[in-house]
Protein backbone atom coordinates (compact mmCIF):
# COMPACT_ATOMS: atom_id res chain seq x y z
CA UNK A 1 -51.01 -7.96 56.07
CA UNK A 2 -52.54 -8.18 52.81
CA UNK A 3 -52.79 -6.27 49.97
CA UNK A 4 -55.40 -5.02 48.50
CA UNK A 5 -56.19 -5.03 45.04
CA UNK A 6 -55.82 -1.41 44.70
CA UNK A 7 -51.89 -1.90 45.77
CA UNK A 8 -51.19 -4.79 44.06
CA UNK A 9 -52.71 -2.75 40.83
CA UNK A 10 -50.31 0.18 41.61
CA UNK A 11 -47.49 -1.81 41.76
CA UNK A 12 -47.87 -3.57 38.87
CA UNK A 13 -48.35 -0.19 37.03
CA UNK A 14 -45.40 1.37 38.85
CA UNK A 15 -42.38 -0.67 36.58
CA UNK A 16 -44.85 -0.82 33.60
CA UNK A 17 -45.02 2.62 33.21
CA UNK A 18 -41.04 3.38 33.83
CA UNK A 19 -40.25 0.92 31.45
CA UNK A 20 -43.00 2.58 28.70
CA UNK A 21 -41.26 5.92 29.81
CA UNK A 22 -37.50 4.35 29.36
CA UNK A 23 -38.66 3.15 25.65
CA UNK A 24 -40.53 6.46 24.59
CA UNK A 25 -37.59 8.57 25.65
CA UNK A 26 -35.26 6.12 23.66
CA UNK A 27 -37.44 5.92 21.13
CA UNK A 28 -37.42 10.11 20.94
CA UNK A 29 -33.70 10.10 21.50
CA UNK A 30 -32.41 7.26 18.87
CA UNK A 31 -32.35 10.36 16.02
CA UNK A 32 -30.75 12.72 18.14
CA UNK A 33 -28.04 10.19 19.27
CA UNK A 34 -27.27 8.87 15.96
CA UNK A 35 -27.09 12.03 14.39
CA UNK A 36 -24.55 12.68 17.24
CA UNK A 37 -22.49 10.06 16.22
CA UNK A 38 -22.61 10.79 12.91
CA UNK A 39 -21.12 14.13 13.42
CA UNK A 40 -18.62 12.85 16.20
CA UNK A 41 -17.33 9.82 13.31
CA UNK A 42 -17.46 13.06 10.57
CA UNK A 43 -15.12 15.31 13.24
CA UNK A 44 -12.91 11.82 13.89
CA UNK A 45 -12.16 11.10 9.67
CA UNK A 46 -11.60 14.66 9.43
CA UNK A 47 -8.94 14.81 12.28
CA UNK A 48 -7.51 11.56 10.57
CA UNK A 49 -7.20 13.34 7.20
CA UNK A 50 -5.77 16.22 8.39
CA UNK A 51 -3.21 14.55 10.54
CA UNK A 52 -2.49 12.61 7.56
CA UNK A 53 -1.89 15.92 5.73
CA UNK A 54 0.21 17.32 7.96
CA UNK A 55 2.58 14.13 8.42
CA UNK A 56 3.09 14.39 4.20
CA UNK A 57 3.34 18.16 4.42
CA UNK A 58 6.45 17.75 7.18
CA UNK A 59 8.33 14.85 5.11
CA UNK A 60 8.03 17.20 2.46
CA UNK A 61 9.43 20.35 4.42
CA UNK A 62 11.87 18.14 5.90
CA UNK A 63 13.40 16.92 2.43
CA UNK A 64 13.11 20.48 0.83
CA UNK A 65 15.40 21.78 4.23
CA UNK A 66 17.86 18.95 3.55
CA UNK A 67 18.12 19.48 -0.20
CA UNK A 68 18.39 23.62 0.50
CA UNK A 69 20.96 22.83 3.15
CA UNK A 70 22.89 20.27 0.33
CA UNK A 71 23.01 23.36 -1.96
CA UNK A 72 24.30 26.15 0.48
CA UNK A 73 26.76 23.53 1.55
CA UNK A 74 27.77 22.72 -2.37
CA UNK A 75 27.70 25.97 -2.77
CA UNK A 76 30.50 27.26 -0.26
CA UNK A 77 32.83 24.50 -1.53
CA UNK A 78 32.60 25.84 -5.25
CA UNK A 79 35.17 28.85 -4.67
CA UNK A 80 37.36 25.72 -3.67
CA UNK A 81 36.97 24.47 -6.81
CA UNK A 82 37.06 27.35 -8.87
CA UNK A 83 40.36 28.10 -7.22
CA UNK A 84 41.74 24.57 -7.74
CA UNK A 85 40.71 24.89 -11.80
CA UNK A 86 42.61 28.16 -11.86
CA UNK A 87 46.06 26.34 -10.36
CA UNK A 88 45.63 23.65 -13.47
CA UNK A 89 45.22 26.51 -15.94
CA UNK A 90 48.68 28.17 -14.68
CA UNK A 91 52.26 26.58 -16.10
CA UNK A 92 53.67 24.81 -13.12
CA UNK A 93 57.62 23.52 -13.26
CA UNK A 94 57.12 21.43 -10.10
CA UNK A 95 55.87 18.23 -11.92
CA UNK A 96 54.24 16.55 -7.82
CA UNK A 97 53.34 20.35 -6.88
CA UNK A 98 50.91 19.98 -10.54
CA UNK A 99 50.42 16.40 -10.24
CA UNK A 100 48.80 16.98 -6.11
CA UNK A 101 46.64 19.71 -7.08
CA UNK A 102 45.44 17.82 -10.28
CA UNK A 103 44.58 14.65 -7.44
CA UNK A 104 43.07 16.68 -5.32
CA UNK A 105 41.00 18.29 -8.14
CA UNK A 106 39.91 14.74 -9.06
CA UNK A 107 39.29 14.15 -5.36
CA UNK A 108 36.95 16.83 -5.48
CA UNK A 109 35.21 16.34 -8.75
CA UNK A 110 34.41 12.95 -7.70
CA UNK A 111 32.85 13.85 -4.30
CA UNK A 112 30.57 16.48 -5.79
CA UNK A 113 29.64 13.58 -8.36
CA UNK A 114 28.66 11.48 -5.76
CA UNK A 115 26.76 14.22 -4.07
CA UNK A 116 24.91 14.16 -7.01
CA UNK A 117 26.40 17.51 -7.96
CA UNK A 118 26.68 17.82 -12.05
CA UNK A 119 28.26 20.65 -14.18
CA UNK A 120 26.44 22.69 -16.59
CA UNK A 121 27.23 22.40 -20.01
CA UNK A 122 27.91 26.03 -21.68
CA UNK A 123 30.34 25.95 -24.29
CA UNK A 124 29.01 25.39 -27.74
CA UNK A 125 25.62 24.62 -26.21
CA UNK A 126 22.67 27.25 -27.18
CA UNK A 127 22.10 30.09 -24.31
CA UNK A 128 19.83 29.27 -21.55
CA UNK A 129 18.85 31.80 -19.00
CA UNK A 130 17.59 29.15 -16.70
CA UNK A 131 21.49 27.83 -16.40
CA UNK A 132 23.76 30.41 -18.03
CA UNK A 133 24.25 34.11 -16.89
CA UNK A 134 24.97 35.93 -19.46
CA UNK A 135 27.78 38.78 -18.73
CA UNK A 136 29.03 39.45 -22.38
CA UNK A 137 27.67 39.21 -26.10
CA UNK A 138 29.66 39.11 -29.26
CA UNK A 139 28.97 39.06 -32.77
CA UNK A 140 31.20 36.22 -34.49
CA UNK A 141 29.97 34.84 -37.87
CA UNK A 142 31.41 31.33 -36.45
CA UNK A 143 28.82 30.95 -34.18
CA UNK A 144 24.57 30.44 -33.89
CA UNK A 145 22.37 32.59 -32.70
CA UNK A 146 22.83 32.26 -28.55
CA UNK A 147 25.21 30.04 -28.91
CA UNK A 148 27.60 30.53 -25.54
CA UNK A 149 31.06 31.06 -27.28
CA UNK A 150 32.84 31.56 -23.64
CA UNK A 151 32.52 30.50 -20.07
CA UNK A 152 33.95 32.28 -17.53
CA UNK A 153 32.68 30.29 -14.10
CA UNK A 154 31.29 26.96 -14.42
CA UNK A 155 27.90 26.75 -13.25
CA UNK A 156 26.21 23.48 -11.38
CA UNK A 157 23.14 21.74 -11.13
CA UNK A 158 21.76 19.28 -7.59
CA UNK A 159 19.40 17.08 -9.48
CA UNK A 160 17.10 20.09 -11.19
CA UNK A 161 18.14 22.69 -8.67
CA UNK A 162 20.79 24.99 -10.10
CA UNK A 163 23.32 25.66 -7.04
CA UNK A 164 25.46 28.54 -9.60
CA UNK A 165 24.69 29.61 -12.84
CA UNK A 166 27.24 29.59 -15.62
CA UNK A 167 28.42 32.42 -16.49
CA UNK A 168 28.97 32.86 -20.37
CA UNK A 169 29.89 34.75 -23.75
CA UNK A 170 26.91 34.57 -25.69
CA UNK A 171 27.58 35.03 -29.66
CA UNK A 172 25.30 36.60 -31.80
């Protein structure tokens, strides 16, 4: 059984033709699939970057919740220690009654010192609505112009936050 020339021909032309047709359709597609990846690597650094984004925006969120949860917790221990500066100011003739509310005081001064919990300087110091509250002015040669002659609650600071503001007698 022989082949003829014809067939041997055809067959020959058969896998040279698919393999002309493979490399003109790659050759047509090689733009097309590049740009593809192109835009597929462009869609993958953007997902990165805004993952990346969003992991800084939590840690952020996360340490402004702590710090705001720090301050309402400060802030519900002040009356505490408003109420333990008011037992100092009073005459006391039980010498250990004085002496354990001036150790606890202490106690307490040191653990909002620690929390990094400072009080606001007002007395003396010129008026500043950012820290003082203002609830009385006076005219009294003695003093600047907003100078705070009185304070009437101590106000405190966490770091730059203000938990309470000071309230104060400004002069003049």
């Amino acid at each position: 059984m022989g082949k003829t020339k014809k067939d041997e021909i055809s067959e020959i032309e058969k896998p040279l033709t698919a393999e002309v047709v493979d490399e003109v359709c790659e050759a047509s597609l090689l733009p097309e699939l590049e740009a593809a990846l192109q835009t597929e690597k462009e869609k993958y650094l953007r997902l990165a970057a805004e993952y990346d984004n969003y992991r800084k925006r939590s840690s952020k969120e996360r340490e402004a919740l702590f710090t705001d949860v720090r301050c309402d917790t400060i802030a519900q221990l002040l009356p505490v220690y408003d109420n333990l500066a008011r037992a100092l100011s009073q005459e006391c003739s039980d010498e250990a009654f004085y002496k354990g509310i001036e150790m606890t005081m202490t106690q307490l001064r040191d653990i909002l010192q620690k929390c990094g919990v400072n009080e606001i300087p007002a007395v003396g110091e010129p008026f500043n609505p950012e820290v003082h509250n203002a609830i009385m002015h006076m005219e009294d040669p003695a003093y600047g112009a907003s100078i705070v002659a009185e304070e009437f609650e101590k106000g405190f600071m966490l770091g730059d936050r203000v938990i309470r503001h000071a309230l104060v007698k400004v002069a003049n």
